[in-house]
Every structure is written in C-alpha cells, then in structure tokens.
N, C-alpha and C. Protein backbone atom coordinates (compact mmCIF):
# COMPACT_ATOMS: atom_id res chain seq x y z
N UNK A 1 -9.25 -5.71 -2.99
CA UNK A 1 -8.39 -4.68 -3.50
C UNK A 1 -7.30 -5.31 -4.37
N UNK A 2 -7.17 -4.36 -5.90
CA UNK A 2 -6.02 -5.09 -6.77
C UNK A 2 -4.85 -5.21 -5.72
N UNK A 3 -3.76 -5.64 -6.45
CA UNK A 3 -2.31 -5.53 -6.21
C UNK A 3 -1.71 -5.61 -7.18
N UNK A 4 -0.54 -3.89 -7.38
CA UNK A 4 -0.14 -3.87 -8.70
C UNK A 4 0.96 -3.45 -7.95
N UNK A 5 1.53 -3.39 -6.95
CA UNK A 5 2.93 -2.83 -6.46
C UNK A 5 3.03 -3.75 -5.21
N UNK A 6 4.48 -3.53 -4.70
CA UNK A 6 5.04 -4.19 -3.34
C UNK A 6 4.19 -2.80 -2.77
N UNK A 7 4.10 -2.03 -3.09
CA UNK A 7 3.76 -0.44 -2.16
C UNK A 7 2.42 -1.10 -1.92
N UNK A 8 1.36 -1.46 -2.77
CA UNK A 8 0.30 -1.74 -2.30
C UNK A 8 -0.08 -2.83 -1.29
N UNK A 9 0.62 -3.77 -1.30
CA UNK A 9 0.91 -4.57 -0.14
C UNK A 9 0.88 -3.80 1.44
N UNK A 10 1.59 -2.88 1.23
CA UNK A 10 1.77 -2.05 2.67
C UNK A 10 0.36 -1.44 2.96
N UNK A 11 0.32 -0.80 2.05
CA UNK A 11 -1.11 -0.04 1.93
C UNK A 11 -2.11 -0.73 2.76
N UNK A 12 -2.61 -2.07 2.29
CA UNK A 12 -3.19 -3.01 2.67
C UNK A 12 -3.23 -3.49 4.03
N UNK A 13 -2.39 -3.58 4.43
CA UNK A 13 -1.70 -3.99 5.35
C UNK A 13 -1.91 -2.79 6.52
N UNK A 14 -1.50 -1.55 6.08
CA UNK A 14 -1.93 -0.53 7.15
C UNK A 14 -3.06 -0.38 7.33
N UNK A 15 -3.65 -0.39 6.29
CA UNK A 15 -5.42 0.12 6.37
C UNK A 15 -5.77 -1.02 7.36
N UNK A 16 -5.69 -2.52 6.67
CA UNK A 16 -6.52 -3.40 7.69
C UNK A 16 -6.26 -3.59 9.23
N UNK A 17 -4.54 -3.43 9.77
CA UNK A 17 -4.60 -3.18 10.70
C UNK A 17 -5.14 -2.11 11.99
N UNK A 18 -5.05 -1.12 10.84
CA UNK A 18 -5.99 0.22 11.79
C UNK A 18 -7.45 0.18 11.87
N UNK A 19 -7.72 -0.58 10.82
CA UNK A 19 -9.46 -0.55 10.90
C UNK A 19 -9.72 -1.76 12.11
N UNK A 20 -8.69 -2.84 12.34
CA UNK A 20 -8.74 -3.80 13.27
C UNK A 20 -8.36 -3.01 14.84
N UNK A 21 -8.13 -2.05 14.53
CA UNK A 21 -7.75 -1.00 15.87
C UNK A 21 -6.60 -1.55 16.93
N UNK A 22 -5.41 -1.81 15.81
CA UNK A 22 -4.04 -2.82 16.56
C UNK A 22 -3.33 -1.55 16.43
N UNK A 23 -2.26 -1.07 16.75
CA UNK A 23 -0.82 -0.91 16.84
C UNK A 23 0.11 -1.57 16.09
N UNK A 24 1.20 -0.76 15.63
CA UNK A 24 2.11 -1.72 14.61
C UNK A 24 3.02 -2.31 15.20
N UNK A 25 2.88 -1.82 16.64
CA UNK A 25 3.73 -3.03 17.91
C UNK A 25 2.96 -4.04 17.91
N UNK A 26 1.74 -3.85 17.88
CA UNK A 26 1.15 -5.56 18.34
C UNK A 26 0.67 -6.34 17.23
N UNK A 27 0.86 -5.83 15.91
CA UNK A 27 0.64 -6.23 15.02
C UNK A 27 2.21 -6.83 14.80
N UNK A 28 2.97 -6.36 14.76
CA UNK A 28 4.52 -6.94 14.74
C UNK A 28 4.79 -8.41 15.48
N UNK A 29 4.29 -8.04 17.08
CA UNK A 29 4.57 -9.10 17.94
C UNK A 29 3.71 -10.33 17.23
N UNK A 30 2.25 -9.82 17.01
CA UNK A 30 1.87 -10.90 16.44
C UNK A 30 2.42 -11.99 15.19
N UNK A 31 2.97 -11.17 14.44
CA UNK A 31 3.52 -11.60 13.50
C UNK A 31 5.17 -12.06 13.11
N UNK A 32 5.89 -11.72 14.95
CA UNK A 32 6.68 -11.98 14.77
C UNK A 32 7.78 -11.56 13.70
N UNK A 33 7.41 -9.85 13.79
CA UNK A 33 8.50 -9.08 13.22
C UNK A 33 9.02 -8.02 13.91
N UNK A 34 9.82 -7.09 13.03
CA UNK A 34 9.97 -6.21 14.33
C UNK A 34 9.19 -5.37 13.90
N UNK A 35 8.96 -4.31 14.63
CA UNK A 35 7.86 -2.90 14.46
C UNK A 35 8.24 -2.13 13.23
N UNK A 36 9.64 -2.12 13.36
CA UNK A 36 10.38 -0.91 12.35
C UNK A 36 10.06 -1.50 10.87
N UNK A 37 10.13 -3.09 10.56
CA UNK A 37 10.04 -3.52 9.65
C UNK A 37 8.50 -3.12 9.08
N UNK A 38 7.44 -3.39 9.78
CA UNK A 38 5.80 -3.55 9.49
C UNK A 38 6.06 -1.73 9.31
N UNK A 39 6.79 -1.13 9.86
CA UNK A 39 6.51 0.38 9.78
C UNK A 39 7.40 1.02 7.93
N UNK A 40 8.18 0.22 7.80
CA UNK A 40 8.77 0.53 6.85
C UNK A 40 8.00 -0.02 5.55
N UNK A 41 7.18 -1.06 5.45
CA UNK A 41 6.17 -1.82 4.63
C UNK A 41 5.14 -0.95 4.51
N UNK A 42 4.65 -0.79 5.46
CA UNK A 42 3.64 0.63 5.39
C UNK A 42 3.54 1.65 4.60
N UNK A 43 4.85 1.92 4.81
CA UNK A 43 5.21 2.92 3.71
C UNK A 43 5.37 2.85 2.63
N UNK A 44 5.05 1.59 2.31
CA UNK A 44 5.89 1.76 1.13
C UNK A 44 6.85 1.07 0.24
N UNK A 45 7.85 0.81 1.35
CA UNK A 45 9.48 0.09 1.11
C UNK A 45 9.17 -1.25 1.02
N UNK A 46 9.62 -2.11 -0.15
CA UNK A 46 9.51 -3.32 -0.53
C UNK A 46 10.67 -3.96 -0.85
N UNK A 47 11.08 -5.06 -0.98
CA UNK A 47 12.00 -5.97 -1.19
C UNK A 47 12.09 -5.59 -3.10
N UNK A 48 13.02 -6.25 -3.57
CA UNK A 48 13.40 -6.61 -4.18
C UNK A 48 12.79 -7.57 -4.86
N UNK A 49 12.75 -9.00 -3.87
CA UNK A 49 11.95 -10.00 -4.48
C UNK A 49 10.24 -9.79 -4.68
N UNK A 50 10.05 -8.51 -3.65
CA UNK A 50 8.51 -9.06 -3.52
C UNK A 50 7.84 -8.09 -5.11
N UNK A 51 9.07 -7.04 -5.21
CA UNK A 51 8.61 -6.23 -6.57
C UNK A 51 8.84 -7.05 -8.01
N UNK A 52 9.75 -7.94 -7.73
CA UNK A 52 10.16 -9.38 -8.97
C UNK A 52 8.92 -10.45 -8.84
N UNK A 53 8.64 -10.74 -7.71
CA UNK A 53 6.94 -11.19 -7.85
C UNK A 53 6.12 -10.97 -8.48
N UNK A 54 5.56 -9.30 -8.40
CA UNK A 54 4.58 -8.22 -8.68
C UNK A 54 4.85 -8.58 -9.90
N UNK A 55 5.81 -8.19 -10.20
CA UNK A 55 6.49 -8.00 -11.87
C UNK A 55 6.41 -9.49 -12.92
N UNK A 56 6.36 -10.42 -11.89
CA UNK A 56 6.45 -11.73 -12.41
C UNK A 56 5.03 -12.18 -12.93
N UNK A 57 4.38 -11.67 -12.03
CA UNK A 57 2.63 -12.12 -12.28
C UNK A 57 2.29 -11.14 -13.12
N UNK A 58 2.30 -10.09 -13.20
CA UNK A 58 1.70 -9.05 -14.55
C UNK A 58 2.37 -9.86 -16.15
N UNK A 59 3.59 -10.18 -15.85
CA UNK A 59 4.28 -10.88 -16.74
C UNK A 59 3.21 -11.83 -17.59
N UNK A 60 2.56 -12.68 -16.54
CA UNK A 60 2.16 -13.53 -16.84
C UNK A 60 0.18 -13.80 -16.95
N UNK A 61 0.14 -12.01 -16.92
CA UNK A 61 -1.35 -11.94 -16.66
C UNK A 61 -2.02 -12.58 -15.95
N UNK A 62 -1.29 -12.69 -14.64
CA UNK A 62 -2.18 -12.70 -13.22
C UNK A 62 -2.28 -11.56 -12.13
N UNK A 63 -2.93 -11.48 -11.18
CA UNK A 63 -2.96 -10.58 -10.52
C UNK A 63 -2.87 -11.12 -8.62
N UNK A 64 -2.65 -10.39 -8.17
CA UNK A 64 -2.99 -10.97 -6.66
C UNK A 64 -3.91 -9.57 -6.11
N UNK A 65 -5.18 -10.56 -5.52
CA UNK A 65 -5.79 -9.52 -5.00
C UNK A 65 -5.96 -9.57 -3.70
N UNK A 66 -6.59 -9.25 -2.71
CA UNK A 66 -6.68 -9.11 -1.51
C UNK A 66 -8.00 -9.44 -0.92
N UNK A 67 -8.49 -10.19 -0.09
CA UNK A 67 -9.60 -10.54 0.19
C UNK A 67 -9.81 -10.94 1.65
N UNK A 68 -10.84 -10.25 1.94
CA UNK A 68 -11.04 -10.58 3.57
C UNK A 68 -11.21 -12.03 3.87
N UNK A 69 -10.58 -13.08 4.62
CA UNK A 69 -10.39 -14.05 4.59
C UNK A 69 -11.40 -14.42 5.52
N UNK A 70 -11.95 -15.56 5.74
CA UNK A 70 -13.00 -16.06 6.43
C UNK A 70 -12.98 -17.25 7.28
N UNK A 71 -11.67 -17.31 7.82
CA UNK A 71 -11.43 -18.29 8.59
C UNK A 71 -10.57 -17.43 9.71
C-alpha cells in the first residue's frame, strides 16, 4: 500500500492490526505506547514531523510504501 499522508500511516496501521485480531490495548502494550496515542494515529492525527517527512519524500520523488514484512 502507497503512502501519501501521515493519515495513511494510521490507516495502515489499523487495518493490519485488526486483521491480526489485536486490540489497540495490546497493540499499544506491545509497542510500548499508550492506547490513546495508537487510537489517535488511527484516526488520522499525525505529527508535524511525520507530515514534513511525507512532504519531504514527494519533494524528492520517493515514496514509502508498506509491505508485509517477512521476518
């Protein structure tokens, strides 16, 4: 899946955890955040830096995509 926003990040992020059939509590603990945070990403809500990223790589005609990892 492209990535053209901090929003899509969340996106990502929700879908794969629900299809992994976690909770955004235990997806949090795992990751050592808090819930509210992974719940607010979800939605949507992005940093600052991570949209100056986004913005940085289109800049530069790259992209970040998303890929089921295999390790």
């Amino acid at each position: 899946m492209r990535i053209y926003s901090g929003a899509d990040i969340g996106r990502i992020i929700k879908d794969r955890r629900i299809s992994a059939g976690l909770t955004q509590a235990e997806v949090a603990e795992m990751a050592g955040i808090h819930r509210s945070y992974l719940s607010e990403l979800e939605a949507g809500a992005t940093s600052a830096q991570v949209e100056r990223l986004v913005g940085l790589l289109k800049l530069l005609g790259l992209r970040l995509v998303a890929v089921e990892a295999d390790w």
